[in-house]
C-alpha atoms as a PDB file:
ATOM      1  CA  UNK A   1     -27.425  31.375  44.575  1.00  0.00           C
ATOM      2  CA  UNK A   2     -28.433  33.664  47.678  1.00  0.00           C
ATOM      3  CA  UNK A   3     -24.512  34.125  48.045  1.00  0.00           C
ATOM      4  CA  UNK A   4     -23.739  34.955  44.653  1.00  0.00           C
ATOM      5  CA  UNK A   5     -26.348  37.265  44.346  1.00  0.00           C
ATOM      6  CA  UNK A   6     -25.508  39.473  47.418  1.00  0.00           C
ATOM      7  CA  UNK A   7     -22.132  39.571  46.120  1.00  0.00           C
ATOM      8  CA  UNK A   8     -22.533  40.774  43.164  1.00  0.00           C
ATOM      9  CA  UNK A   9     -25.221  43.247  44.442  1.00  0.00           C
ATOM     10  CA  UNK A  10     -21.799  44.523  46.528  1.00  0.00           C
ATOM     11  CA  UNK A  11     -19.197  44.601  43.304  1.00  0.00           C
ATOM     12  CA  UNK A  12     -21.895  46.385  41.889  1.00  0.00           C
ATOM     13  CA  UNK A  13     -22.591  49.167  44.420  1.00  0.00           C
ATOM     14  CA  UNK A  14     -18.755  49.317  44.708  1.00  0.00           C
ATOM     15  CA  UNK A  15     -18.887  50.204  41.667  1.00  0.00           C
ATOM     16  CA  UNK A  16     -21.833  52.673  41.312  1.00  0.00           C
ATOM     17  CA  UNK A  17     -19.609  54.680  44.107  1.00  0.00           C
ATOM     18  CA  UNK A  18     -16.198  54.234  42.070  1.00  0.00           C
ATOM     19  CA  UNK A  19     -18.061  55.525  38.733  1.00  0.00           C
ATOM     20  CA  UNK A  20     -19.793  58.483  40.864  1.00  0.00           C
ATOM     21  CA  UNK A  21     -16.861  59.677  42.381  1.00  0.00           C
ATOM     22  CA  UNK A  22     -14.966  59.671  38.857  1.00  0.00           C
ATOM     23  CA  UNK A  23     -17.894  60.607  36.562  1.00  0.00           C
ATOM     24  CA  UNK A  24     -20.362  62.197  38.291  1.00  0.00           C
ATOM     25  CA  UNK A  25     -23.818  60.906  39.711  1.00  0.00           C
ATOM     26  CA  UNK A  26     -26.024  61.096  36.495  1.00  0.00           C
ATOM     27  CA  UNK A  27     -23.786  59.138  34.015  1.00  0.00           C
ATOM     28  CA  UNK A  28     -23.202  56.472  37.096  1.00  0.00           C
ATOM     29  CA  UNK A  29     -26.825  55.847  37.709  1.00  0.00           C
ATOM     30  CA  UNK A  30     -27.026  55.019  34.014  1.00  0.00           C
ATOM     31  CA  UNK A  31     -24.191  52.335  34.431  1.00  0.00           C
ATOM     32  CA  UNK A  32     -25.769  51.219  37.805  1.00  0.00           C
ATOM     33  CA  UNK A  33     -29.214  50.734  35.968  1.00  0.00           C
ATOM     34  CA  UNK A  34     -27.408  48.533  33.864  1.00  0.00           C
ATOM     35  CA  UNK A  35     -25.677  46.409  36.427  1.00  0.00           C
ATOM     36  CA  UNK A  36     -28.190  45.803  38.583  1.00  0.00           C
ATOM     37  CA  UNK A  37     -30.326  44.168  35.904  1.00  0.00           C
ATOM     38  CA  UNK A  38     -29.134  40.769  36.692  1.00  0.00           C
ATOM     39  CA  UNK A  39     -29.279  41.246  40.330  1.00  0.00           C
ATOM     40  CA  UNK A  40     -33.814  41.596  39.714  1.00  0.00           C
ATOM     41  CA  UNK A  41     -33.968  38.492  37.609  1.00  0.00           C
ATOM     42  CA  UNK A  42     -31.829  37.089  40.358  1.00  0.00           C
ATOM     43  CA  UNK A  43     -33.776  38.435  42.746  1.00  0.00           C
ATOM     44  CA  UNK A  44     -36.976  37.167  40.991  1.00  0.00           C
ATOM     45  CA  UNK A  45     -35.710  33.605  41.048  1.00  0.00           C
ATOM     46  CA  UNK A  46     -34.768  33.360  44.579  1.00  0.00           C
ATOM     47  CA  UNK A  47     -38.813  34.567  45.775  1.00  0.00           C
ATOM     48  CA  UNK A  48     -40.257  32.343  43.372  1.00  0.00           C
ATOM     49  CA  UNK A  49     -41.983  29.506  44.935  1.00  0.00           C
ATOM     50  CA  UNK A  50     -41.149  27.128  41.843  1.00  0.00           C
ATOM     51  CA  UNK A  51     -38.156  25.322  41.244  1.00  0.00           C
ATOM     52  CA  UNK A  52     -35.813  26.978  39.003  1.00  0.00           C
ATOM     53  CA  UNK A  53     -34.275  25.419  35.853  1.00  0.00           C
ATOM     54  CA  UNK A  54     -30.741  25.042  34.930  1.00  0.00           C
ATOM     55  CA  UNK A  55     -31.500  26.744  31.572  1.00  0.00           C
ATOM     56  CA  UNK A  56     -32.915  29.659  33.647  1.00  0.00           C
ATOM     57  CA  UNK A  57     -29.128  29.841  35.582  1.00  0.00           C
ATOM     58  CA  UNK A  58     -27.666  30.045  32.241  1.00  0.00           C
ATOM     59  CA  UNK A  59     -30.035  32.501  30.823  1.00  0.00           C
ATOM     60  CA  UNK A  60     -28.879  34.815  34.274  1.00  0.00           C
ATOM     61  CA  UNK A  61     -25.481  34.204  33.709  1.00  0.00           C
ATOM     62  CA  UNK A  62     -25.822  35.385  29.513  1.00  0.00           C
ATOM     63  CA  UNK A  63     -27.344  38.225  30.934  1.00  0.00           C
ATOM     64  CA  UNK A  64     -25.108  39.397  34.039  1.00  0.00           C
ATOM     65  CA  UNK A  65     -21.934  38.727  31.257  1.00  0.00           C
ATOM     66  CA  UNK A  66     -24.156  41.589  28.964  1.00  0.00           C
ATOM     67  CA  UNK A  67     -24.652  43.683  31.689  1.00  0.00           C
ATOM     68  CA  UNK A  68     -20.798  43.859  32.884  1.00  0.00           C
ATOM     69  CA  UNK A  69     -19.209  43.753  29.089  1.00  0.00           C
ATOM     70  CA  UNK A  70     -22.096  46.687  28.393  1.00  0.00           C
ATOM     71  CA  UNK A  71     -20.937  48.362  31.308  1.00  0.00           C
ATOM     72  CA  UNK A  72     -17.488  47.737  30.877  1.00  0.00           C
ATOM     73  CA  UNK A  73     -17.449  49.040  27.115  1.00  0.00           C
ATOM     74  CA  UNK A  74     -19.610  52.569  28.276  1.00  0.00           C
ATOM     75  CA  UNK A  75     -17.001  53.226  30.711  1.00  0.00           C
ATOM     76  CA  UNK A  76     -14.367  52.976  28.250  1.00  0.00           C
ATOM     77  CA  UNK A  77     -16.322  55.159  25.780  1.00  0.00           C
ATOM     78  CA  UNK A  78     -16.599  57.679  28.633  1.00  0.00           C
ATOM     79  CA  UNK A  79     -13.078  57.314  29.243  1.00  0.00           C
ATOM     80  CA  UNK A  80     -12.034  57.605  25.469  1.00  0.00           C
ATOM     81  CA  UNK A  81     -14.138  61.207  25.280  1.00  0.00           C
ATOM     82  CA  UNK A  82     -12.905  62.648  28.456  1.00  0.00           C
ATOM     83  CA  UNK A  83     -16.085  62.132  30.400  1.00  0.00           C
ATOM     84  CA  UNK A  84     -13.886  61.862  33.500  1.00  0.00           C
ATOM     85  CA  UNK A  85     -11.782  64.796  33.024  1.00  0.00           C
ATOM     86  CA  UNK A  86     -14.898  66.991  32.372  1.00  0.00           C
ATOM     87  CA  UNK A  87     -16.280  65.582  35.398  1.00  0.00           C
ATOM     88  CA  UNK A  88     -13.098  66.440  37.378  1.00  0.00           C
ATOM     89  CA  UNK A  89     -12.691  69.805  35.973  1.00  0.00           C
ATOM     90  CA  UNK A  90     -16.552  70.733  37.146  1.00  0.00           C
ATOM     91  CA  UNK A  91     -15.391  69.779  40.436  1.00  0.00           C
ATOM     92  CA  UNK A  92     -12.549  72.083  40.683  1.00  0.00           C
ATOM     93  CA  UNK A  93     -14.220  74.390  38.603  1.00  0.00           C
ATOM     94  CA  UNK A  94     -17.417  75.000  41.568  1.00  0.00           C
ATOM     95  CA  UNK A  95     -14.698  74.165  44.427  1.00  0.00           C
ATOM     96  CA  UNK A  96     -12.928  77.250  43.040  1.00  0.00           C
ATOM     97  CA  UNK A  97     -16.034  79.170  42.381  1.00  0.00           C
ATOM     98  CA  UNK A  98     -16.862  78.597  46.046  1.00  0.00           C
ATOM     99  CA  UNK A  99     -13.264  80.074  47.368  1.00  0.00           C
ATOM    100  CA  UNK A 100     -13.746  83.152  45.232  1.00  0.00           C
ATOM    101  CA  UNK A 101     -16.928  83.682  46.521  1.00  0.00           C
ATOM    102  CA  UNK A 102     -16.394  83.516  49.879  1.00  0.00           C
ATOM    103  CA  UNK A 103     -13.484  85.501  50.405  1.00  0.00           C
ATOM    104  CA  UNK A 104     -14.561  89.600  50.485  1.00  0.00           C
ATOM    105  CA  UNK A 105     -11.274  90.646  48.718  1.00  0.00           C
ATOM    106  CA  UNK A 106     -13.239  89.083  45.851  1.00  0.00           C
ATOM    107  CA  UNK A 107     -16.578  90.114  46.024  1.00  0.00           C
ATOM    108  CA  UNK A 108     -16.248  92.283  42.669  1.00  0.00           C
ATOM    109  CA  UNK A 109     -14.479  89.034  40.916  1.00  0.00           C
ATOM    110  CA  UNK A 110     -17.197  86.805  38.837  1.00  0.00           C
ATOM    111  CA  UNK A 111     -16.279  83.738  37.846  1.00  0.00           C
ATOM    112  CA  UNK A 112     -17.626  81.318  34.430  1.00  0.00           C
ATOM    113  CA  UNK A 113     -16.628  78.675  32.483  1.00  0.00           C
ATOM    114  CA  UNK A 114     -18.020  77.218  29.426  1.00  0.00           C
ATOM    115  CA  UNK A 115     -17.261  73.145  28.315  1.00  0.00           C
ATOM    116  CA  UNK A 116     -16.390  74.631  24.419  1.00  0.00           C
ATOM    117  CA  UNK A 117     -12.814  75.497  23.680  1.00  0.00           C
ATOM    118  CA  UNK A 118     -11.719  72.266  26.318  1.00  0.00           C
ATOM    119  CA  UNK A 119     -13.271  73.974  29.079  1.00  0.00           C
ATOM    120  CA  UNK A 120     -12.297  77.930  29.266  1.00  0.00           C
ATOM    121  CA  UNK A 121     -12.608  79.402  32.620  1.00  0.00           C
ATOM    122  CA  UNK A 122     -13.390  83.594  32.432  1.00  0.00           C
ATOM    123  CA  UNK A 123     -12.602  85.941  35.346  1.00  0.00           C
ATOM    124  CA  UNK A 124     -14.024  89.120  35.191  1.00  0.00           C
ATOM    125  CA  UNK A 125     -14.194  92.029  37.327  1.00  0.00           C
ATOM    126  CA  UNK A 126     -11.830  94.313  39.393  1.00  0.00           C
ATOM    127  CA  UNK A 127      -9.462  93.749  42.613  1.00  0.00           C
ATOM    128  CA  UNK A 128      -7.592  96.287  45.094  1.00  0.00           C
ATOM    129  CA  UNK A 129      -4.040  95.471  43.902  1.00  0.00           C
ATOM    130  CA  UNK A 130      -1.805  93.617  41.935  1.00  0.00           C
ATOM    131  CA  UNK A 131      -0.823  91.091  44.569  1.00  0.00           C
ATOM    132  CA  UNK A 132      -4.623  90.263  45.497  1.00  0.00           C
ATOM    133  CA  UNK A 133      -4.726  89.847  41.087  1.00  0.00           C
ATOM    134  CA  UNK A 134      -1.585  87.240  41.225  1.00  0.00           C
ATOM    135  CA  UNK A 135      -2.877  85.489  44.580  1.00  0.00           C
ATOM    136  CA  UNK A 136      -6.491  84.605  42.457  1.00  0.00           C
ATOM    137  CA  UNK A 137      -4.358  83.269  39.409  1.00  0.00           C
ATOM    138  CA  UNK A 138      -2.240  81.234  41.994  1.00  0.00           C
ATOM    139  CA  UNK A 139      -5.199  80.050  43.232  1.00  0.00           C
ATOM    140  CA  UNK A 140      -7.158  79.330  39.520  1.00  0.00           C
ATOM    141  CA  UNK A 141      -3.919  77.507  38.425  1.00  0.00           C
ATOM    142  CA  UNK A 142      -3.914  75.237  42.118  1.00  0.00           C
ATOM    143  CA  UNK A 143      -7.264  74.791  42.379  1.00  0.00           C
ATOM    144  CA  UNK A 144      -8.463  74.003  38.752  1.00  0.00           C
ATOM    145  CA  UNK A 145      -5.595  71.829  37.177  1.00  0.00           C
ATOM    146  CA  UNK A 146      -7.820  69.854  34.950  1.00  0.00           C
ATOM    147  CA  UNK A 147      -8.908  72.535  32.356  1.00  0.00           C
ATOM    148  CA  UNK A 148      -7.586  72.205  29.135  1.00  0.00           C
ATOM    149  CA  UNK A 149      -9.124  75.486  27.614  1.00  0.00           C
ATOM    150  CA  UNK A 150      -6.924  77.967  29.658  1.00  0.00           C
ATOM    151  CA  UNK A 151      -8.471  80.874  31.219  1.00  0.00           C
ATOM    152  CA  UNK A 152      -9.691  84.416  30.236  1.00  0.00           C
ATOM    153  CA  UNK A 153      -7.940  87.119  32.504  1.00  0.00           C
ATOM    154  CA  UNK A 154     -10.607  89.748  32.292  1.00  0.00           C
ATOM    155  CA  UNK A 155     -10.053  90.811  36.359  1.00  0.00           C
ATOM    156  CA  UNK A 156      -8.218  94.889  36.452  1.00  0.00           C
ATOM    157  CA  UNK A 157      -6.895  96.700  39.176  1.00  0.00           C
ATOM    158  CA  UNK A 158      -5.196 100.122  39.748  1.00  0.00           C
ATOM    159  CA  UNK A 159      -2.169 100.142  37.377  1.00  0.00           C
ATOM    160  CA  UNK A 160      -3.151  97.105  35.473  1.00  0.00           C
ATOM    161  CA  UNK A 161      -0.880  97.213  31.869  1.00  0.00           C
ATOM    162  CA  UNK A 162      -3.590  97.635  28.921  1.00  0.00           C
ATOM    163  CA  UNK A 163      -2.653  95.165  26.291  1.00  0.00           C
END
């Protein structure tokens, strides 16, 4: 029992860190509550001093199948909305966010995104040239690749078409 138990405490850190990294941390400590129910019943049985029943193995076994097929159908849910590319895109989004910010050629750049319209990204603000303009869009289209909205070009610069 000892065995089983610190195995599947293992299979289901795994998978707290394989949900995290594709999800995010909030929605995986949901999913991680739910998997490690089994593990404190299990745990509960194995510092009781009584002897435990085989009807109390079974009942552990009902509910470690709940917790993985619960777990297993809120991951495909998550899946099936786009949780994961959501996720992904606020990665890119703030990992972009963070080069644009740190450079000084952008300092007059500001950069936002909203999650309606698939996840529109708006750059606003004003650059020295048109080079420094198509080296930020390079950099928006190679840095942020999972944004289905598009992106507002709101950034000018000296000589900038009007539209």
């Amino acid at each position: 029992m000892r065995h089983w138990t610190i195995a599947y405490l293992a299979i289901a850190i795994w998978m707290f860190g394989w949900l995290a990294g594709r999800f995010g941390f909030a929605p995986s400590l949901f999913a991680a509550i739910i998997l490690l129910t089994p593990a404190l019943f299990a745990w509960r049985m194995l510092v009781s001093k009584r002897e435990t029943k085989r009807r109390e193995y079974a009942y552990l076994g009902f509910v470690a199948l709940l917790a993985v097929c619960g777990t297993t159908y809120v991951v495909s849910i998550w899946i099936e909305t786009g949780l994961d590319r959501s996720a992904m895109f606020d990665r890119e989004f703030h990992r972009f966010e963070n080069y644009v910010s740190s450079l000084s050629v952008y300092a007059n750049v500001k950069v936002s995104y909203t999650h309606r319209k698939g996840g529109r990204v708006y750059l606003h603000g004003n650059v020295q040239n048109k080079n420094i303009h198509d080296a930020l869009l390079r950099n928006y289209e190679g840095m942020v690749r999972n944004n289905l909205g598009g992106f507002h070009d709101g950034v000018d610069y000296p000589g900038k078409p009007t539209e």
